[in-house]
C-alpha atoms as a PDB file:
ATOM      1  CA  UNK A   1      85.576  66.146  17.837  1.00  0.00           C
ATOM      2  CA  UNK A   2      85.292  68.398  14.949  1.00  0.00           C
ATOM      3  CA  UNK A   3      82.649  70.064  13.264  1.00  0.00           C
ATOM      4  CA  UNK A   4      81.917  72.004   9.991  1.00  0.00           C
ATOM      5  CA  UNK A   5      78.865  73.542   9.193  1.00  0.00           C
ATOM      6  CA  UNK A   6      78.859  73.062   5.327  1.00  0.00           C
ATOM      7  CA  UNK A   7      75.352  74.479   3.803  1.00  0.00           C
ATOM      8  CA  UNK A   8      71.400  74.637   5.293  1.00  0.00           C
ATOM      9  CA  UNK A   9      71.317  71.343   7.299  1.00  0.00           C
ATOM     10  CA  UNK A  10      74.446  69.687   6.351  1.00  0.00           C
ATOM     11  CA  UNK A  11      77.652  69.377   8.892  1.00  0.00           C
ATOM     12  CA  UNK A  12      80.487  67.138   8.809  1.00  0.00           C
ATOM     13  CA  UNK A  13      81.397  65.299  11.918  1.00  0.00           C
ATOM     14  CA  UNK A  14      84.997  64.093  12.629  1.00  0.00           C
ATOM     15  CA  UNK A  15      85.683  61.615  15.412  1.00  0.00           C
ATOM     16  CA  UNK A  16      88.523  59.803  15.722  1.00  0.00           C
ATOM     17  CA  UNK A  17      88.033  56.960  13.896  1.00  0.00           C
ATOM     18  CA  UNK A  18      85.296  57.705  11.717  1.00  0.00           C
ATOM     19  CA  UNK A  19      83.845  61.261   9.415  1.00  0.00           C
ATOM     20  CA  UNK A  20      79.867  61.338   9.538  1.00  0.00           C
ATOM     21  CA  UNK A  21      78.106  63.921   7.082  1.00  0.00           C
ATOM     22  CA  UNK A  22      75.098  64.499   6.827  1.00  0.00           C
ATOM     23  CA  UNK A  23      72.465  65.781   4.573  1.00  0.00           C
ATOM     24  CA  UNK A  24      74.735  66.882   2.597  1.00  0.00           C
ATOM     25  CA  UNK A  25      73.742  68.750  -1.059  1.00  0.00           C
ATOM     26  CA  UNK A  26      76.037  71.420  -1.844  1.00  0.00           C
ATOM     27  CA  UNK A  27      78.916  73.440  -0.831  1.00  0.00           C
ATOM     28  CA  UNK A  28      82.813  72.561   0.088  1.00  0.00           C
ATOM     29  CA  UNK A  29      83.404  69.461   1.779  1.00  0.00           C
ATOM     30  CA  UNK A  30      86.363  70.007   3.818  1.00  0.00           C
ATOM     31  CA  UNK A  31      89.253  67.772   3.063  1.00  0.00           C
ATOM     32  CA  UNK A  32      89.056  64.192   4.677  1.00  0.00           C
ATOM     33  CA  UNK A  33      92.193  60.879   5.262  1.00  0.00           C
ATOM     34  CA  UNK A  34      90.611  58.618   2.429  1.00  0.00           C
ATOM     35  CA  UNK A  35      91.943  55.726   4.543  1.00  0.00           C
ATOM     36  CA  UNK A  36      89.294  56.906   7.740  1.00  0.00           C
ATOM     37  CA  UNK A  37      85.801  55.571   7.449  1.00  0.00           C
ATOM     38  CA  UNK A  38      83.209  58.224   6.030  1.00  0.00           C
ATOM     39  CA  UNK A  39      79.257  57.450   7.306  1.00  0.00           C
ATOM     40  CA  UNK A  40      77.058  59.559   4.647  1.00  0.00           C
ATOM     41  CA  UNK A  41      73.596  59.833   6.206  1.00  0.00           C
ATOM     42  CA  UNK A  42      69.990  61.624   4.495  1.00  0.00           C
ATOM     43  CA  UNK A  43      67.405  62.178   6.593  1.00  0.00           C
ATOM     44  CA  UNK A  44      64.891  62.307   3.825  1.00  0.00           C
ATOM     45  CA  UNK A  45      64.447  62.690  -0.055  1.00  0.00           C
ATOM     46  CA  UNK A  46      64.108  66.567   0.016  1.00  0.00           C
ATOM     47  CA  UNK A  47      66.327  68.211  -2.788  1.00  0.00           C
ATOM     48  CA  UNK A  48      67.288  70.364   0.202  1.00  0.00           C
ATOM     49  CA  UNK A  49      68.342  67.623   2.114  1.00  0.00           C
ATOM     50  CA  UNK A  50      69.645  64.898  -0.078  1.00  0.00           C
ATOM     51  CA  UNK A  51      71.302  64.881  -3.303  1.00  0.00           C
ATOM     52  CA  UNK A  52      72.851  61.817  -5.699  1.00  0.00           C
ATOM     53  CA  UNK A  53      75.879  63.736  -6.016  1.00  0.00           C
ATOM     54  CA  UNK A  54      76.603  62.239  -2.487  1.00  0.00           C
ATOM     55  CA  UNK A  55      77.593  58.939  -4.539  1.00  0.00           C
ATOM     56  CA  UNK A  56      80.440  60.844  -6.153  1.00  0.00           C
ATOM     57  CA  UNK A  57      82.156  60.149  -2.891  1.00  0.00           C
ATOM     58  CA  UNK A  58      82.437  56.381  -3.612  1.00  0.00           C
ATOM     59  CA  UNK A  59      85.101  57.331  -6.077  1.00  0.00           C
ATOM     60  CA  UNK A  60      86.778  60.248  -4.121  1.00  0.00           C
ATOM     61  CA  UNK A  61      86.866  58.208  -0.995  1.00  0.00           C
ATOM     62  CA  UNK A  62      88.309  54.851  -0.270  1.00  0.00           C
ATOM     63  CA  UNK A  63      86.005  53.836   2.433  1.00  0.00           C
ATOM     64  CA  UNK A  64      82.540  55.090   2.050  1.00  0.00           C
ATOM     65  CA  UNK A  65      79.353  54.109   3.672  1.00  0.00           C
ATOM     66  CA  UNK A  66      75.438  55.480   3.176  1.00  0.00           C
ATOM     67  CA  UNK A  67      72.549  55.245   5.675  1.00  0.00           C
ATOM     68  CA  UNK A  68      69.710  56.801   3.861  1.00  0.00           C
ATOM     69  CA  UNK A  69      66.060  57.405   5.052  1.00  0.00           C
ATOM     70  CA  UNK A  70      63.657  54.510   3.211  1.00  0.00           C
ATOM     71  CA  UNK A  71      62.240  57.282   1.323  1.00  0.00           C
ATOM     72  CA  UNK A  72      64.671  57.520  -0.754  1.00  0.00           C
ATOM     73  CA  UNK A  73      63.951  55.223  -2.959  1.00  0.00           C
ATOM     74  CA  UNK A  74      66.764  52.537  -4.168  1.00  0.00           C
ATOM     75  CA  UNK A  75      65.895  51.691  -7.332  1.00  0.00           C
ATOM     76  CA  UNK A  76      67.157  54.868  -8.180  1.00  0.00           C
ATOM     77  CA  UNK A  77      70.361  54.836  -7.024  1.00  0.00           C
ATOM     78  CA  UNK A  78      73.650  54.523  -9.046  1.00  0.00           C
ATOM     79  CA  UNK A  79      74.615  50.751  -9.179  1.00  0.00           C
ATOM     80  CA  UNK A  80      77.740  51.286  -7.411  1.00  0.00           C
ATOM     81  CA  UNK A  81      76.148  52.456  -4.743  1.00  0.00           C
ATOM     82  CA  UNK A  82      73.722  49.788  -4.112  1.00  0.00           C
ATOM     83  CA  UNK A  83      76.344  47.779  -2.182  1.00  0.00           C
ATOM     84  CA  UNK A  84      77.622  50.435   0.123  1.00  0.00           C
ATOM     85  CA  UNK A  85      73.855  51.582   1.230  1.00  0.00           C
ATOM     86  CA  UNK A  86      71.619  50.651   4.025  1.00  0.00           C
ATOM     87  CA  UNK A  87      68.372  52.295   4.342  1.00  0.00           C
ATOM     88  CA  UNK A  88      66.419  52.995   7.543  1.00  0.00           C
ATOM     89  CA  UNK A  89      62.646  53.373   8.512  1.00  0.00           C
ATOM     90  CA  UNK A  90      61.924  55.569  11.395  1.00  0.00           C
ATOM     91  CA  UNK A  91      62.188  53.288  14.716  1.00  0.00           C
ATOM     92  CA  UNK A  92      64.985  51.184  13.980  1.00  0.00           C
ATOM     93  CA  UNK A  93      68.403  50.716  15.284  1.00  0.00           C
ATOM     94  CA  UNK A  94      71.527  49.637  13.018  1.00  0.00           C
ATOM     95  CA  UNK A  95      75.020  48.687  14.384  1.00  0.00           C
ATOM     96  CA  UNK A  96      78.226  49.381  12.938  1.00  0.00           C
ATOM     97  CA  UNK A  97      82.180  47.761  13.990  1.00  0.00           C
ATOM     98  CA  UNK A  98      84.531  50.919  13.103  1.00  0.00           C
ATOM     99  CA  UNK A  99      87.963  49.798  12.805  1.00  0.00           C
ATOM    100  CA  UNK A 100      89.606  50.358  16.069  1.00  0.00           C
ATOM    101  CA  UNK A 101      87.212  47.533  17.338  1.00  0.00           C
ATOM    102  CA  UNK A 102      84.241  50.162  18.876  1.00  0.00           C
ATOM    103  CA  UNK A 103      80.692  50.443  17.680  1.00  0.00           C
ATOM    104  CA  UNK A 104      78.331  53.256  16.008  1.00  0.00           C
ATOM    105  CA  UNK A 105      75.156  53.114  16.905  1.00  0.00           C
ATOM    106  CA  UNK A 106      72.259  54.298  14.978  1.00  0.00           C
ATOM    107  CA  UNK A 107      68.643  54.981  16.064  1.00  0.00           C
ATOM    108  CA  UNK A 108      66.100  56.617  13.918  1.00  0.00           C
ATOM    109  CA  UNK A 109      62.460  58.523  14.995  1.00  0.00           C
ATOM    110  CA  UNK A 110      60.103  59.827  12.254  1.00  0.00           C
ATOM    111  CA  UNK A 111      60.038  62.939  11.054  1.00  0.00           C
ATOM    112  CA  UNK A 112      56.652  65.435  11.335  1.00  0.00           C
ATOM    113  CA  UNK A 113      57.737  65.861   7.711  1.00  0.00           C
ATOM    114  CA  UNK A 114      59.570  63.330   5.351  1.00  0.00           C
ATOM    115  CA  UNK A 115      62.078  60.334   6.542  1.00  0.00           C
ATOM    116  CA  UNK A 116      63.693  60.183  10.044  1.00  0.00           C
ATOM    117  CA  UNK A 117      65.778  62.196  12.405  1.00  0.00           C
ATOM    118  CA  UNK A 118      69.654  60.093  13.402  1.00  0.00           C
ATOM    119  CA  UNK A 119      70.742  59.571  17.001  1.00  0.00           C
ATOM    120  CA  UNK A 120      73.848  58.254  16.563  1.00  0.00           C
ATOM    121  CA  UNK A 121      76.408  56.602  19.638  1.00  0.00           C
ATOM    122  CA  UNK A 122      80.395  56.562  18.865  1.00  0.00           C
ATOM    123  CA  UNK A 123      83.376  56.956  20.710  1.00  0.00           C
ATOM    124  CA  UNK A 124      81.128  57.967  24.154  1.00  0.00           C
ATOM    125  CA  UNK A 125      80.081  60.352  22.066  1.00  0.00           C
ATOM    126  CA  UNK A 126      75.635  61.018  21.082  1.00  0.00           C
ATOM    127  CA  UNK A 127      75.170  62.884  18.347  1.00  0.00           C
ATOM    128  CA  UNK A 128      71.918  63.985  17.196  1.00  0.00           C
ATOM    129  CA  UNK A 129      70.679  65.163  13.861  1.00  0.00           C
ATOM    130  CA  UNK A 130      67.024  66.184  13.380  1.00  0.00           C
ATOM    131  CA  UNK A 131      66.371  66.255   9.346  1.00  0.00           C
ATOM    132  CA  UNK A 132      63.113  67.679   9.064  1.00  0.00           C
ATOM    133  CA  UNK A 133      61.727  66.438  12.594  1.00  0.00           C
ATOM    134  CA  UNK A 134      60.235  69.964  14.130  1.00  0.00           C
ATOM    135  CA  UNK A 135      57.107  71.361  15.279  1.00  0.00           C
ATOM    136  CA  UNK A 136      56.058  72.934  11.665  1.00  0.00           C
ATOM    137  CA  UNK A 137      52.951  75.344  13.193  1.00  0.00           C
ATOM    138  CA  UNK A 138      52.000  77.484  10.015  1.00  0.00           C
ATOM    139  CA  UNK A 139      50.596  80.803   9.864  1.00  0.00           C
ATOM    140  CA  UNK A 140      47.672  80.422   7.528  1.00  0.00           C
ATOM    141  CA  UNK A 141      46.955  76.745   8.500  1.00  0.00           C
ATOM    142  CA  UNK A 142      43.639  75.529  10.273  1.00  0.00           C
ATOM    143  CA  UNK A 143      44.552  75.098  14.134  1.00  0.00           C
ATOM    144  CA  UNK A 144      43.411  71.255  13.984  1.00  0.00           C
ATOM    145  CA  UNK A 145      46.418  71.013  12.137  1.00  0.00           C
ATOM    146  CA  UNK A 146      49.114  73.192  14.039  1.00  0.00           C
ATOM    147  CA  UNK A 147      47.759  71.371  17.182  1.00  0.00           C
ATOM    148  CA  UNK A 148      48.242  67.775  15.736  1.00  0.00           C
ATOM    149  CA  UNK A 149      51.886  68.988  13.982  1.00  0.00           C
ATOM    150  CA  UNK A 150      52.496  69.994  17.725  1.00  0.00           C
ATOM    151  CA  UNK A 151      51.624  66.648  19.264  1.00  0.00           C
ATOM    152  CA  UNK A 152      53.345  64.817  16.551  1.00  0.00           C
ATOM    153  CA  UNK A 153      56.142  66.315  17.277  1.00  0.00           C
ATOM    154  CA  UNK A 154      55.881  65.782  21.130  1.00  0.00           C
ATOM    155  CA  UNK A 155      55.604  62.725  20.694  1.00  0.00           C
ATOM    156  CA  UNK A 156      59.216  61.918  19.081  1.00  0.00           C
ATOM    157  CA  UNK A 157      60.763  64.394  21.191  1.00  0.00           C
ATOM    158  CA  UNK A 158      59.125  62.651  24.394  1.00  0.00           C
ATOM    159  CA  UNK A 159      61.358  59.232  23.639  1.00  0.00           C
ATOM    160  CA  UNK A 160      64.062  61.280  23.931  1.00  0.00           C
ATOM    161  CA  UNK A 161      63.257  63.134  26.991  1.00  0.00           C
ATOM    162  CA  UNK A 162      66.367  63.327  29.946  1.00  0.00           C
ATOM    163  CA  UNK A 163      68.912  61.861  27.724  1.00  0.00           C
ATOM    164  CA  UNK A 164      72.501  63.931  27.400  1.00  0.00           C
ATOM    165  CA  UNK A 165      73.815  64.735  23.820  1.00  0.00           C
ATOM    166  CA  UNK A 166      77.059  66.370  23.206  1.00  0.00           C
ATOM    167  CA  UNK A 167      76.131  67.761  20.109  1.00  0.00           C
ATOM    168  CA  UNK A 168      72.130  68.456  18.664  1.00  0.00           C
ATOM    169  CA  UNK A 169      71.310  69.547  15.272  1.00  0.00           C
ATOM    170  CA  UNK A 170      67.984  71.700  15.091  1.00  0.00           C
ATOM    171  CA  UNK A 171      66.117  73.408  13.013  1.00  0.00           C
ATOM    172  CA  UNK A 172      65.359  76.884  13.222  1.00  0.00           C
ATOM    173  CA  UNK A 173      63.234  78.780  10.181  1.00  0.00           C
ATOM    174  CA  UNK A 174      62.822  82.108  10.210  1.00  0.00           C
ATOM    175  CA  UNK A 175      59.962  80.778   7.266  1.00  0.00           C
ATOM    176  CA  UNK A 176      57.897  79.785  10.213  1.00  0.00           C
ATOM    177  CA  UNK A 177      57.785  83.894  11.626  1.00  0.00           C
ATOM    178  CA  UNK A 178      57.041  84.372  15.285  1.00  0.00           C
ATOM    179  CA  UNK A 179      56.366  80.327  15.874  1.00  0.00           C
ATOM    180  CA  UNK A 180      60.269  79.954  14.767  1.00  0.00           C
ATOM    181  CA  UNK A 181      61.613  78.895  17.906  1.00  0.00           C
ATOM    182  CA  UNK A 182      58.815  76.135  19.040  1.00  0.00           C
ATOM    183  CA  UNK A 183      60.757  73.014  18.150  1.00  0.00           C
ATOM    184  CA  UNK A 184      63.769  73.998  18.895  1.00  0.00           C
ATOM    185  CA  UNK A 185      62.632  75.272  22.754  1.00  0.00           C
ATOM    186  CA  UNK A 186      60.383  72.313  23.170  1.00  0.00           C
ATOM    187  CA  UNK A 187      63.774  70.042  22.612  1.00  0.00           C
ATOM    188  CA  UNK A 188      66.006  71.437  24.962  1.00  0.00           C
ATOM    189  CA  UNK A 189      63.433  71.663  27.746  1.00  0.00           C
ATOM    190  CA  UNK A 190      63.101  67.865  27.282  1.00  0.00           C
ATOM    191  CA  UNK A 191      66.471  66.660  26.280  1.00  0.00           C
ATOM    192  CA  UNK A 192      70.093  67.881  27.860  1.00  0.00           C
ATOM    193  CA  UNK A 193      72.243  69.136  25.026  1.00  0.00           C
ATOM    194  CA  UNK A 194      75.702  70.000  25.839  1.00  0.00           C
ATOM    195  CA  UNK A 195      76.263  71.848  22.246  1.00  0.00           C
ATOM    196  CA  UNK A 196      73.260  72.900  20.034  1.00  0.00           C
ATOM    197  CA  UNK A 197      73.986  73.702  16.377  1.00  0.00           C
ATOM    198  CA  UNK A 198      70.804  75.311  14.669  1.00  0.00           C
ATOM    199  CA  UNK A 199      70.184  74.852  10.821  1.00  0.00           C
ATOM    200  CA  UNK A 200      67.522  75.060   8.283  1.00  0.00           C
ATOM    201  CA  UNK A 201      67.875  78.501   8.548  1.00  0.00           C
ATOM    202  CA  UNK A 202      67.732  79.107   4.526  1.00  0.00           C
ATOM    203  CA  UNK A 203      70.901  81.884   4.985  1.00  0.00           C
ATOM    204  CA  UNK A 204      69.160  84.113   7.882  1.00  0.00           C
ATOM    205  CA  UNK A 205      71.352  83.397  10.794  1.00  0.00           C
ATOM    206  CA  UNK A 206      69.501  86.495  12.713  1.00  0.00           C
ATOM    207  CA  UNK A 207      67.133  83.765  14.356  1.00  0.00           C
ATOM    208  CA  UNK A 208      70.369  82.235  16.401  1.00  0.00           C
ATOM    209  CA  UNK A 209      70.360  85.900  18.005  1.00  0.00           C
ATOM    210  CA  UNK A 210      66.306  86.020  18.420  1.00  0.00           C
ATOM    211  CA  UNK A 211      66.436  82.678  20.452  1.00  0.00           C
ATOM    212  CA  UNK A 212      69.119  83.816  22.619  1.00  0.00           C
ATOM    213  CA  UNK A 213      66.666  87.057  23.335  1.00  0.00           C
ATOM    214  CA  UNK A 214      63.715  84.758  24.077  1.00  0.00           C
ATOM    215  CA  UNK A 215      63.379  84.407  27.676  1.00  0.00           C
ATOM    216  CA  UNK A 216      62.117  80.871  27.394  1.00  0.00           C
ATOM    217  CA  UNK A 217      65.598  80.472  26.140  1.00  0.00           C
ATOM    218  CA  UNK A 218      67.433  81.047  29.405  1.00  0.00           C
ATOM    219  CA  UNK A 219      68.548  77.544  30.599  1.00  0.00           C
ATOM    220  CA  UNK A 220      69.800  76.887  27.127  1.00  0.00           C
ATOM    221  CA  UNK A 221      70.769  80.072  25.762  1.00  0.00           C
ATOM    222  CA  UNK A 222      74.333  79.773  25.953  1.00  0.00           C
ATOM    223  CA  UNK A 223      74.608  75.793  24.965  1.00  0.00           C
ATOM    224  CA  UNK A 224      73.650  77.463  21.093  1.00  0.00           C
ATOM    225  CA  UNK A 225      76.450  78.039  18.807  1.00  0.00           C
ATOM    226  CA  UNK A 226      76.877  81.063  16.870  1.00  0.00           C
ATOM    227  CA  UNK A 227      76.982  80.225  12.939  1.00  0.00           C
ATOM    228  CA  UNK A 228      77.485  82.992  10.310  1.00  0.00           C
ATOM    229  CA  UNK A 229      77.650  81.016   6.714  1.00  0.00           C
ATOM    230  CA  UNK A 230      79.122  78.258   5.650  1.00  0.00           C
ATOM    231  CA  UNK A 231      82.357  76.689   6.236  1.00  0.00           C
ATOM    232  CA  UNK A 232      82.361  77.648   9.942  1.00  0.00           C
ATOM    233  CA  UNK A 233      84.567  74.995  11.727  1.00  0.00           C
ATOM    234  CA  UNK A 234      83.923  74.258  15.749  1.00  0.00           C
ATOM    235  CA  UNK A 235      86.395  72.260  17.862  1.00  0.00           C
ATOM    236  CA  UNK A 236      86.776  71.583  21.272  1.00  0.00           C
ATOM    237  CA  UNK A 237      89.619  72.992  21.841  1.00  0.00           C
ATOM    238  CA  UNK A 238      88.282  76.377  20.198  1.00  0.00           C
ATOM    239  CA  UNK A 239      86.858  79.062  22.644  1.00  0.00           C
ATOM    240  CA  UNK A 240      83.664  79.325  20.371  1.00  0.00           C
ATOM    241  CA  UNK A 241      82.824  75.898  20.934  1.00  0.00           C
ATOM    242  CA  UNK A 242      81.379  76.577  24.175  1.00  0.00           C
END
C-alpha cells in the first residue's frame, strides 16, 4: 500500500489492483498506470472537499470510477460523467468486482456536517476516510448545541467501535482551538487504527505535534503519522510509515 497526502483532506490510495482518491480539489496528483482501476470518492459537496475538475480524469484516465456523497447533486454533473457515477446516502453499502476477481467494499455513515464518511474493504485491507464526520464543539456556540454535535458524533463513531483499520483519515482543526483534538481522541479510543493520517488541518500541521503532547493521546500517540505539506508519500516499506 501506498499513500500520498495531496492537499487538506485529499490522499491517494494505491493497492494493488486498484488507486482510490479521495476528496480530491487541488494540488498534484501523482502519476497513476491508466490501465489500473481509479475509485474517485467525495464525501460531500464542500468546495473544500469536492470539485468538478475531478471529471477531467475521465479523459486522463482509461478506467475511471466516482462514488460521490448524494449531496452532490447529479443534475449537475458533466454528461460524461453521468455513466461512470454512483452516488451514496449515509448507511448504505455498495460492492465493487476489481479485476483480479476480489471485491471493494463500501460502507457509508453520516456526517455531523454535510454527506458521509467511506469505510472501504479491499485486498484485506479497511480503509477509512472521515469527510467532514467530527465532533465540531464551537467556541461561541450555545452548549445545547456542542452537547448534541457531541452525541451526534458518538453516535457514528459507536457503529464502528472495536473494529481494526489499517489506515484512518481524521480530521484535526486547529479552527476548533483547545476542543481540536475531541474527534479525533474520541475515535481511536473506540476504534483500533493501525495508521492514523490527520487532515483538515487548513496548512497548520503544529496540531499533529499538540496531539502527540496530549496525555489522552498515549495509547495512540505513536499510530499518528507525521505530515508536513503536501505531496508527502508513506509506504510500508518506509521507516516513517510506522
Amino acid at each position: 500500500m501506498k499513500i500520498t497526502y495531496i492537499h487538506h483532506s485529499s490522499f491517494l490510495v494505491e493497492l494493488e489492483s486498484v488507486y482510490l482518491l479521495f476528496d480530491y480539489t487541488e494540488g498534484t496528483i501523482p502519476g497513476m498506470k491508466r490501465e489500473k482501476p481509479l475509485l474517485v470518492l467525495a464525501s460531500h459537496r464542500h468546495g473544500d472537499h469536492y470539485s468538478p475538475v475531478i471529471f477531467d480524469l475521465i479523459k486522463e484516465h482509461g478506467n475511471v470510477r466516482f462514488v460521490l456523497s448524494n449531496d452532490i447533486w447529479r443534475k449537475r454533473l458533466p454528461e460524461e460523467a453521468l455513466p461512470v457515477t454512483d452516488s451514496m446516502k449515509p448507511g448504505e453499502t455498495a460492492e465493487y468486482r476489481l479485476e483480479n476477481g476480489g471485491m471493494l467494499t463500501i460502507h457509508t455513515y453520516k456526517s455531523t456536517d454535510e454527506g458521509v464518511a467511506f469505510l472501504i474493504e479491499a485486498e484485506g485491507k479497511t480503509i477509512y476516510h472521515a469527510g467532514d464526520l467530527n465532533n465540531w464543539r464551537w467556541e461561541g456556540e450555545p452548549d445545547n448545541w456542542n452537547d448534541s454535535m457531541a452525541k451526534k458524533y458518538s453516535a457514528q463513531i459507536d457503529k464502528m467501535a472495536g473494529m481494526h483499520l489499517d489506515v484512518a483519515f481524521l480530521p484535526l482543526d486547529p479552527r476548533q482551538e483547545d476542543d481540536f483534538y475531541l474527534g479525533m481522541d474520541e475515535f481511536l479510543h473506540k476504534v483500533d487504527v493501525k495508521h492514523v493520517f490527520p487532515m483538515h488541518c487548513w496548512g497548520d500541521y503544529s496540531v499533529i505535534g499538540k496531539i502527540r503532547a496530549l496525555g489522552c493521546s498515549a495509547g495512540y500517540r505513536d499510530r499518528i503519522e507525521e505530515i508536513t505539506g503536501d505531496g508527502e508519500v508513506f509506504t510500508e516499506e518506509d521507516e516513517r510509515f510506522v
